[in-house]
C-alpha atoms as a PDB file:
ATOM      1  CA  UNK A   1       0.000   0.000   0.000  1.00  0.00           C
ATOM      2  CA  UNK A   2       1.265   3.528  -0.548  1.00  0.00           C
ATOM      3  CA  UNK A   3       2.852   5.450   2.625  1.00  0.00           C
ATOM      4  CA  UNK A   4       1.374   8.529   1.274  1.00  0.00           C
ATOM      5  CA  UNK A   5      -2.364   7.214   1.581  1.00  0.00           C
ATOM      6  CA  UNK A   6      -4.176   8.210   4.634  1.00  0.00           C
ATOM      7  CA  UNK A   7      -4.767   5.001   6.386  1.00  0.00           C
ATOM      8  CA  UNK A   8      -1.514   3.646   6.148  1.00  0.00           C
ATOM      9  CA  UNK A   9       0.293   7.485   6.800  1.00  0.00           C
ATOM     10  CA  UNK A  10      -1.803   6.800  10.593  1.00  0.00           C
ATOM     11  CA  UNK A  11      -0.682   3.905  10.380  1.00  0.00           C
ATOM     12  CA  UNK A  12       3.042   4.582  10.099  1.00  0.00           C
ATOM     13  CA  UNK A  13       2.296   7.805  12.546  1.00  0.00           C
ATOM     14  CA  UNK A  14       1.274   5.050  15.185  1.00  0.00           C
ATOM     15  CA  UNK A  15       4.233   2.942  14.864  1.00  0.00           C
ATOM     16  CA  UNK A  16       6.663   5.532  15.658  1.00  0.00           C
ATOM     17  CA  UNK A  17       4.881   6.902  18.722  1.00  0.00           C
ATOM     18  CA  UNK A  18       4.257   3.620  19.584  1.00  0.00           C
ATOM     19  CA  UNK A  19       7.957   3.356  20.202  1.00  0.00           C
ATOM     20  CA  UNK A  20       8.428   6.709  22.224  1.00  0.00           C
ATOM     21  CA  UNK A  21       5.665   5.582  24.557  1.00  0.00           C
ATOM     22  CA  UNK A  22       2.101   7.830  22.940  1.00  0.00           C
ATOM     23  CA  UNK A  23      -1.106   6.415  23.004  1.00  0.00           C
ATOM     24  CA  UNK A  24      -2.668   9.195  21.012  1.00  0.00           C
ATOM     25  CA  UNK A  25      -2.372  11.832  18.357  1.00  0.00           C
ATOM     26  CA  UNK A  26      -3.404  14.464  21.193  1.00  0.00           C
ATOM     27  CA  UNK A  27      -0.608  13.259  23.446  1.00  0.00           C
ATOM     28  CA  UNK A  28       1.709  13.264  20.327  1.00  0.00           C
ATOM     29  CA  UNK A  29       0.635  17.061  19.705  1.00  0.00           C
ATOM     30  CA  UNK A  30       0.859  17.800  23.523  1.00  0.00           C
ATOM     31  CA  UNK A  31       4.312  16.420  23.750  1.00  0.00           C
ATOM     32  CA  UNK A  32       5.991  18.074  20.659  1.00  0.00           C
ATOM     33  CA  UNK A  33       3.648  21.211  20.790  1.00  0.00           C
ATOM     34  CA  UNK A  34       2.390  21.055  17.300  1.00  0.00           C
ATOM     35  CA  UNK A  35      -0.960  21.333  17.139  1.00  0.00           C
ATOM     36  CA  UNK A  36      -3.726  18.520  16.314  1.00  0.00           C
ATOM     37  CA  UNK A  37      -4.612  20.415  12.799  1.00  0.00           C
ATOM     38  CA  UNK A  38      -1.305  19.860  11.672  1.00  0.00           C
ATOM     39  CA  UNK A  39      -0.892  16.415  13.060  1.00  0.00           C
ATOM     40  CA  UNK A  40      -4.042  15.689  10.672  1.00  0.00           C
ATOM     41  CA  UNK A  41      -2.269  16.952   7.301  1.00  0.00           C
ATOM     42  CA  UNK A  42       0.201  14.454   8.321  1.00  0.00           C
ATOM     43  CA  UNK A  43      -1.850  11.846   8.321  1.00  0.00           C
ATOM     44  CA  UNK A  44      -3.506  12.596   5.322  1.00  0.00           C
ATOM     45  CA  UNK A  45      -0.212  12.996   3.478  1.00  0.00           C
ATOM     46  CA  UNK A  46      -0.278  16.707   3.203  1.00  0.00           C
ATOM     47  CA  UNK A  47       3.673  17.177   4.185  1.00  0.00           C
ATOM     48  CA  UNK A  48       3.358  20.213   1.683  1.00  0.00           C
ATOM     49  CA  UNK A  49       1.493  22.665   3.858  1.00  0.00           C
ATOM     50  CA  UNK A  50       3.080  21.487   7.030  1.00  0.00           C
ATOM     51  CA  UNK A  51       6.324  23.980   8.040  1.00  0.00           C
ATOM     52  CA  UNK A  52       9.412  23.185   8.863  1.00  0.00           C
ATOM     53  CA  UNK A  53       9.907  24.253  12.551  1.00  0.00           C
ATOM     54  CA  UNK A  54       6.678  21.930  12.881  1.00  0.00           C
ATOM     55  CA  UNK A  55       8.256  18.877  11.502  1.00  0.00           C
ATOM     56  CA  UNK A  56      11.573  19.309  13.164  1.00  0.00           C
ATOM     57  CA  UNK A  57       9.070  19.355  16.261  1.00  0.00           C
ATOM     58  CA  UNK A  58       7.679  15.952  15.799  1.00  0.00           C
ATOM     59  CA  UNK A  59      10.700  14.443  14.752  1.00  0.00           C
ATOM     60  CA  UNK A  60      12.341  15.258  17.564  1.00  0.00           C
ATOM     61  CA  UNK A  61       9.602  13.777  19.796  1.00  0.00           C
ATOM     62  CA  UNK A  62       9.495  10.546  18.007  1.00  0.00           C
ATOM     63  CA  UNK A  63      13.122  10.132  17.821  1.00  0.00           C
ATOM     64  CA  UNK A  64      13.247   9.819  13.598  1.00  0.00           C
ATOM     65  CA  UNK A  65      15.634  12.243  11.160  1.00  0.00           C
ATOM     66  CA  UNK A  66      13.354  14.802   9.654  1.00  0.00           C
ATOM     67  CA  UNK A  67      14.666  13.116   6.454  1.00  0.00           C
ATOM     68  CA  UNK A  68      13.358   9.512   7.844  1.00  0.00           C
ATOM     69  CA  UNK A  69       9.889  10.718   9.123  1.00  0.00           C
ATOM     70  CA  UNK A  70       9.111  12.369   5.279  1.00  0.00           C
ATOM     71  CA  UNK A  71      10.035   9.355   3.994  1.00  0.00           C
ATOM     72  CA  UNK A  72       6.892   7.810   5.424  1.00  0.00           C
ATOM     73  CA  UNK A  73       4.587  10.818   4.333  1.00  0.00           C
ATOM     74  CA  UNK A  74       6.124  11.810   0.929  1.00  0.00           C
ATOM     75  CA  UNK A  75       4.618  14.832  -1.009  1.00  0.00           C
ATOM     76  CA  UNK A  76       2.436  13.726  -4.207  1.00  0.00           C
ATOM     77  CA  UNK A  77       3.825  14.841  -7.118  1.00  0.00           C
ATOM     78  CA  UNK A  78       7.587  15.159  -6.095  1.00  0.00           C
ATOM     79  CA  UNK A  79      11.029  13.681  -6.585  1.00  0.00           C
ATOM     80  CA  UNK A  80      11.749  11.075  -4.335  1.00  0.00           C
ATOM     81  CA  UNK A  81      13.155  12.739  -0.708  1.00  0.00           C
ATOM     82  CA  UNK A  82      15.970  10.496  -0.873  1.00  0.00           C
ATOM     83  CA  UNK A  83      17.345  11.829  -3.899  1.00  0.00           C
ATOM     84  CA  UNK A  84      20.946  13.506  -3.191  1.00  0.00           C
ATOM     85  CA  UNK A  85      19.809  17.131  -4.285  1.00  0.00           C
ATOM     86  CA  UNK A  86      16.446  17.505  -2.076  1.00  0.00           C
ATOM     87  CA  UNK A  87      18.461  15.771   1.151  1.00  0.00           C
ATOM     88  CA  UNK A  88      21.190  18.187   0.507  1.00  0.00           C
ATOM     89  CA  UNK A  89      18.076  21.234   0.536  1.00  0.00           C
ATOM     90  CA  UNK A  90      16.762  19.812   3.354  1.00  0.00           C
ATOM     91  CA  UNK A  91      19.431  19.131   5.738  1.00  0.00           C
ATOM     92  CA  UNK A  92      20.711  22.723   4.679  1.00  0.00           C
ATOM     93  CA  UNK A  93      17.047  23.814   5.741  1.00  0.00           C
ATOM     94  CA  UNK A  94      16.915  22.073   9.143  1.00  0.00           C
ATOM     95  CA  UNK A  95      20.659  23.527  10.370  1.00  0.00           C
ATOM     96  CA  UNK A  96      19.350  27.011   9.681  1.00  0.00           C
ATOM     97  CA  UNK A  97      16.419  26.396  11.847  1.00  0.00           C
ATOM     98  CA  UNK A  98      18.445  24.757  14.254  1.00  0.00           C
ATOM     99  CA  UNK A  99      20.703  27.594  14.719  1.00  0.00           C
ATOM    100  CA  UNK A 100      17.985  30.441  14.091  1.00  0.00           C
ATOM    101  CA  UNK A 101      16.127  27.851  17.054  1.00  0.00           C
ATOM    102  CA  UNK A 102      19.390  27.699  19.332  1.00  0.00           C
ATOM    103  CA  UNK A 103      19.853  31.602  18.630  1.00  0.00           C
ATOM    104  CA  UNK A 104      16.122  32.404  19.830  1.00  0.00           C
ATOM    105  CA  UNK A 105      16.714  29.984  22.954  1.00  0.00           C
ATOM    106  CA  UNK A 106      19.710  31.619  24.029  1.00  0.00           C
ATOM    107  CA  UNK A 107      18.185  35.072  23.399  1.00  0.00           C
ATOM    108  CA  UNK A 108      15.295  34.144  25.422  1.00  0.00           C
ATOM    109  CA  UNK A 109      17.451  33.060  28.747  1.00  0.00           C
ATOM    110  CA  UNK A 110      18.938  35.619  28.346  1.00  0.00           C
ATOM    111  CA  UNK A 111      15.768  37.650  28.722  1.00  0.00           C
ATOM    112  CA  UNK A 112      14.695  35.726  31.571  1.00  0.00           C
ATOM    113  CA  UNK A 113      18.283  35.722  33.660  1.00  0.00           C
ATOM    114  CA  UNK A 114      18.492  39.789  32.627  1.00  0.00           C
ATOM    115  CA  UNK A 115      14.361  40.048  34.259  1.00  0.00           C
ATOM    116  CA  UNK A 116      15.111  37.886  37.303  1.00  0.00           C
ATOM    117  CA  UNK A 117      17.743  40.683  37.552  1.00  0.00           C
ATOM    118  CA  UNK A 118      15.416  43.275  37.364  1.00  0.00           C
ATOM    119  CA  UNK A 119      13.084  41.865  39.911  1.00  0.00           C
ATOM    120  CA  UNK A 120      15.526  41.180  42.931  1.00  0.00           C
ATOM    121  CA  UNK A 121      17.066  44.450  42.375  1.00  0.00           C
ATOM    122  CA  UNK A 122      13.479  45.980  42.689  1.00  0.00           C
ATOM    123  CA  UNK A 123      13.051  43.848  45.478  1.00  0.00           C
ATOM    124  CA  UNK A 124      15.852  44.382  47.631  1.00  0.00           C
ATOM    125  CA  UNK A 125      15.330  48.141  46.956  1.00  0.00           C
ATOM    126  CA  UNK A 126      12.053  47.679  48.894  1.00  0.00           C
ATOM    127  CA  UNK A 127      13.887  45.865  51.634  1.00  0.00           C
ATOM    128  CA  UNK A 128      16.523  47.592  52.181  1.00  0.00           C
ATOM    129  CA  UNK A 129      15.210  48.932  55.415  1.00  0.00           C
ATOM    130  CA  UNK A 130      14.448  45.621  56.456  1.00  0.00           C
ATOM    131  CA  UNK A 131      17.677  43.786  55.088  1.00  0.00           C
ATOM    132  CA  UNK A 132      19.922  46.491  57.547  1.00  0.00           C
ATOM    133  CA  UNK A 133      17.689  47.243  60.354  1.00  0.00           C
ATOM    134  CA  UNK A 134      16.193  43.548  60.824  1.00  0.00           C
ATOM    135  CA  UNK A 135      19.874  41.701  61.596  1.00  0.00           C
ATOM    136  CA  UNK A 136      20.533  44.441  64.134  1.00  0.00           C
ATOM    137  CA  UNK A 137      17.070  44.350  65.721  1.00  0.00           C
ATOM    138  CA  UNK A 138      17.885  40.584  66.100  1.00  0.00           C
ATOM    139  CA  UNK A 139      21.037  41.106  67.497  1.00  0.00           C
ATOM    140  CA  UNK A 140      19.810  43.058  70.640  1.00  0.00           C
ATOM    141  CA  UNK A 141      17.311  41.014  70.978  1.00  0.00           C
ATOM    142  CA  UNK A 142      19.870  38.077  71.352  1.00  0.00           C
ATOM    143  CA  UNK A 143      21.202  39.989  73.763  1.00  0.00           C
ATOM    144  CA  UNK A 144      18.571  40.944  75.917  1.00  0.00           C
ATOM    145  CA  UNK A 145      15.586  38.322  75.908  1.00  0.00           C
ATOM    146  CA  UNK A 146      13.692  41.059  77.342  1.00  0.00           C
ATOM    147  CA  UNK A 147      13.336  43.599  74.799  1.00  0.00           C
ATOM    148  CA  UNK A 148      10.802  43.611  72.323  1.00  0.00           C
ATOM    149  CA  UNK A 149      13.187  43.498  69.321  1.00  0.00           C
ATOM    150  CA  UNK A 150      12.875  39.711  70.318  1.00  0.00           C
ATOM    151  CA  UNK A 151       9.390  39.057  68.053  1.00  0.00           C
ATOM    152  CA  UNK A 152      11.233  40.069  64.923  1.00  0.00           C
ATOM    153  CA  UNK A 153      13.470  37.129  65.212  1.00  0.00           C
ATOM    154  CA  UNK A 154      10.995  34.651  63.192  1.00  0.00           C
ATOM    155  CA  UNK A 155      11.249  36.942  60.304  1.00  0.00           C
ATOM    156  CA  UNK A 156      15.180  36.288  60.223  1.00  0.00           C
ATOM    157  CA  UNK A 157      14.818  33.184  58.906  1.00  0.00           C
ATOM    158  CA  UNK A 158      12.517  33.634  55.590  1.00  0.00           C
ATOM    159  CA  UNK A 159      14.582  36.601  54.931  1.00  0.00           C
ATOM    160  CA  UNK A 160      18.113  34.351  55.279  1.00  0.00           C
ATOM    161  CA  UNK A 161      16.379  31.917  53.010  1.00  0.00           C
ATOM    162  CA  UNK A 162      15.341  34.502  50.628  1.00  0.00           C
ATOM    163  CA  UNK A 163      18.659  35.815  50.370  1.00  0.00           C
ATOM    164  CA  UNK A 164      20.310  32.491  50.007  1.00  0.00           C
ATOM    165  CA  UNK A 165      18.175  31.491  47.396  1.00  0.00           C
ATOM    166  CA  UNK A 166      19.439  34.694  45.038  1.00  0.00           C
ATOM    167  CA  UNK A 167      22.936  34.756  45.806  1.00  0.00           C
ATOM    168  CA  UNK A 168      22.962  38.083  48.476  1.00  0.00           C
ATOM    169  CA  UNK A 169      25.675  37.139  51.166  1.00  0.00           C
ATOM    170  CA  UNK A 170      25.868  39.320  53.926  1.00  0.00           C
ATOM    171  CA  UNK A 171      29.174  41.308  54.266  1.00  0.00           C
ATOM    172  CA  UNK A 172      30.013  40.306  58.303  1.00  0.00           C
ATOM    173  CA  UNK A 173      27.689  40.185  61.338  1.00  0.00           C
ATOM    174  CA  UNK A 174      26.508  41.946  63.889  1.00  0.00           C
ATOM    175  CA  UNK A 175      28.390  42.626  66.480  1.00  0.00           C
ATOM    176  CA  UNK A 176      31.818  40.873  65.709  1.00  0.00           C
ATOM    177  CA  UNK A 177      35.661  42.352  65.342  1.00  0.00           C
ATOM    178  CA  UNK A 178      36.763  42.763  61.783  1.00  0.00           C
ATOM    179  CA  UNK A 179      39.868  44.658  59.840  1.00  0.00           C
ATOM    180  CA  UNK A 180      38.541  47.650  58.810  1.00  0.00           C
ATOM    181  CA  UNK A 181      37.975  47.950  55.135  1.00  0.00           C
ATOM    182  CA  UNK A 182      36.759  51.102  53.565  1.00  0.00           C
ATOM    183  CA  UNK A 183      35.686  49.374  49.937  1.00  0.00           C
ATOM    184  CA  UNK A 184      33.169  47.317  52.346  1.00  0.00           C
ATOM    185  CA  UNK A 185      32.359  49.000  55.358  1.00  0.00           C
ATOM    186  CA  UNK A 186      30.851  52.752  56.302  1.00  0.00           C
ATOM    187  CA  UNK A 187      32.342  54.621  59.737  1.00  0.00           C
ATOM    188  CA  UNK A 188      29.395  55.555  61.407  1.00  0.00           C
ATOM    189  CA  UNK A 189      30.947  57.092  63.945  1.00  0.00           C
ATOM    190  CA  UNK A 190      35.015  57.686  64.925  1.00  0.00           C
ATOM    191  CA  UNK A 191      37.494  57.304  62.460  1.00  0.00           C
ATOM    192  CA  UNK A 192      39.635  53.746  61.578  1.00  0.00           C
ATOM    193  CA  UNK A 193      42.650  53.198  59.445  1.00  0.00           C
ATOM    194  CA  UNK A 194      42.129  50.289  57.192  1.00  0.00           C
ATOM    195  CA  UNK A 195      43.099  46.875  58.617  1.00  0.00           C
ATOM    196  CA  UNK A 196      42.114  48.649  62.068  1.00  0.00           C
ATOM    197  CA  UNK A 197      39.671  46.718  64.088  1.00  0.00           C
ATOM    198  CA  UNK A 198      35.647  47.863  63.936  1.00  0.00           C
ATOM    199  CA  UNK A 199      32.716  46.443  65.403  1.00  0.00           C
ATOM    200  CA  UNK A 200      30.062  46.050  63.094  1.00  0.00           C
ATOM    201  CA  UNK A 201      26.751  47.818  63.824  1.00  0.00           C
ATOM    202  CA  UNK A 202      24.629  47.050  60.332  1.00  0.00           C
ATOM    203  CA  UNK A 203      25.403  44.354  58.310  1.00  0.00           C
ATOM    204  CA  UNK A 204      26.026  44.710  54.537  1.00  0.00           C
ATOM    205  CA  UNK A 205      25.607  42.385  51.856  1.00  0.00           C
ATOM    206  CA  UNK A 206      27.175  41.795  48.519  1.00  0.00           C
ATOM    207  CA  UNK A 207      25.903  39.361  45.443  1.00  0.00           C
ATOM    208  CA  UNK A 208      28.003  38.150  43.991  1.00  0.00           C
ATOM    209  CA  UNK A 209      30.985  40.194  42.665  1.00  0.00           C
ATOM    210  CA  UNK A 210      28.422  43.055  43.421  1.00  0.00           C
ATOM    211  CA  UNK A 211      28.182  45.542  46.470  1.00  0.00           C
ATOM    212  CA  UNK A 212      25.176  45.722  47.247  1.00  0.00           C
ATOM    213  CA  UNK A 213      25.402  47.554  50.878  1.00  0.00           C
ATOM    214  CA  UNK A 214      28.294  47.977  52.924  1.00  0.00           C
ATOM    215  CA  UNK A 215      28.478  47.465  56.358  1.00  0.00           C
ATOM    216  CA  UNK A 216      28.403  49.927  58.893  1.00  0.00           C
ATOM    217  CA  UNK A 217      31.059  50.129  61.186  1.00  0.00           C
ATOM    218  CA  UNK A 218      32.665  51.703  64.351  1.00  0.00           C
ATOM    219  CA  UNK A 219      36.034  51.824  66.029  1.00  0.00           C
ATOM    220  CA  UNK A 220      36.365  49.012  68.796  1.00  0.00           C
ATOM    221  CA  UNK A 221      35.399  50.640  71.832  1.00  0.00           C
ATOM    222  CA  UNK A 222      33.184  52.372  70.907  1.00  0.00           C
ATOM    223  CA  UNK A 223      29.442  52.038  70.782  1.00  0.00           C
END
C-alpha cells in the first residue's frame, strides 16, 4: 500500500509513537507542541502545507531524522526525498532552523536571567530597610531576651532563606571584630585606618561580585 495514503500514513504515525511511549495523536501534539490540525495533514499525506519548525518538532519527539519521518509521508507529485539534491536542501534547511532555534533559545534566557535581575534588584530596593535594620534588631534582641526586638526574630529566617536562594551574602555580622575595610564598610561614627579593628553595627551584603550595601562600622570601643 502507498505510505502517502491516509490510512496507512496513521498507520506509520502510530508505529513511531508507539515506540516513544504515545497512546494518542493528542498526546503526540501535547508532547511536541504542534498542534492537532497539523498532526491531521500528516496523516492525510499533506507534508506540503506542514512547516518546517513543525516537523523538526515531531521528529524530535518521536526520535526519527526529519529526512526519515518524510520518507513515510512523501509529497504527491515530487522527486523522491531520498534523492541527493532535495536531502542536501533539506538538511541545509533544518541547520538554519536549528541555529535560528538555538539563537532564539539563548536570546530568550537571556531575557529571563536579565528580568530575574530586574526583579531582585526591585526587590531588595524595597527591603533595604528591612535587610539592615532587621539583623541588628535581632542582634539586641539576642542579647537581651527582654526587649521587644525579640518578636522580629521569626522573620530572620525567611529573609536568610530569601537571600540564600538569590545569591545576596551578607558582608560580616553583627556585632563581631573585623579589619577595617573602607571598599566594604561605612564609619558611622570615629574614624579607623584600614586593617584597624571595627565592630560592626549594620550588616552589609554583597551578590556576587556586586556591592550591594556595605556594612556599617565603628572603632572598637566604641558604641
Amino acid at each position: 500500500m502507498n505510505p502517502a495514503s491516509p490510512p496507512n500514513s496513521s498507520h506509520w504515525l502510530q508505529q513511531l509513537m508507539q515506540r516513544v511511549g504515545l497512546s494518542s495523536f493528542r498526546s503526540l501534539s501535547q508532547a511536541s507542541g504542534v498542534s492537532e490540525k497539523q498532526i491531521r495533514r500528516l496523516r492525510r499525506g499533506e507534508v506540503g502545507q506542514i512547516r518546517l519548525e513543525a516537523l523538526l518538532k515531531l521528529s524530535q519527539v518521536l526520535e526519527v531524522s526529519v529526512v526519515d519521518l518524510l520518507s513515510l509521508f512523501p509529497v504527491p507529485g515530487m522527486q523522491k526525498l531520498g534523492s541527493e539534491s532535495n536531502t542536501l536542501k533539506l538538511e541545509q534547511e533544518l541547520t538554519a532552523l536549528r541555529q535560528e532555534y538555538d539563537r532564539l533559545q539563548q536570546q530568550l534566557q537571556e531575557q529571563k536571567l536579565e528580568l530575574q535581575q530586574e526583579f531582585q534588584q526591585s526587590s531588595l530596593q524595597v527591603l533595604e530597610s528591612l535587610l539592615l535594620q532587621l539583623p541588628t534588631a535581632a542582634y539586641a534582641a539576642q542579647q537581651n531576651p527582654q526587649a521587644p526586638a525579640v518578636k522580629l526574630l521569626p522573620l530572620l529566617k525567611p529573609l536568610e532563606r530569601l537571600l540564600q536562594e538569590w545569591g545576596v551574602e551578607p558582608i560580616a555580622t553583627v556585632g563581631s571584630e573585623i579589619p577595617y575595610d573602607p571598599h566594604q564598610h561605612q564609619l558611622i561614627d570615629g574614624s579607623a585606618e584600614a586593617g584597624e579593628r571595627v565592630r560592626v553595627r549594620y550588616t552589609g551584603y554583597r551578590q556576587g561580585d556586586r556591592l550591594l550595601y556595605r556594612a556599617k562600622v565603628s572603632p572598637v570601643g566604641k558604641s
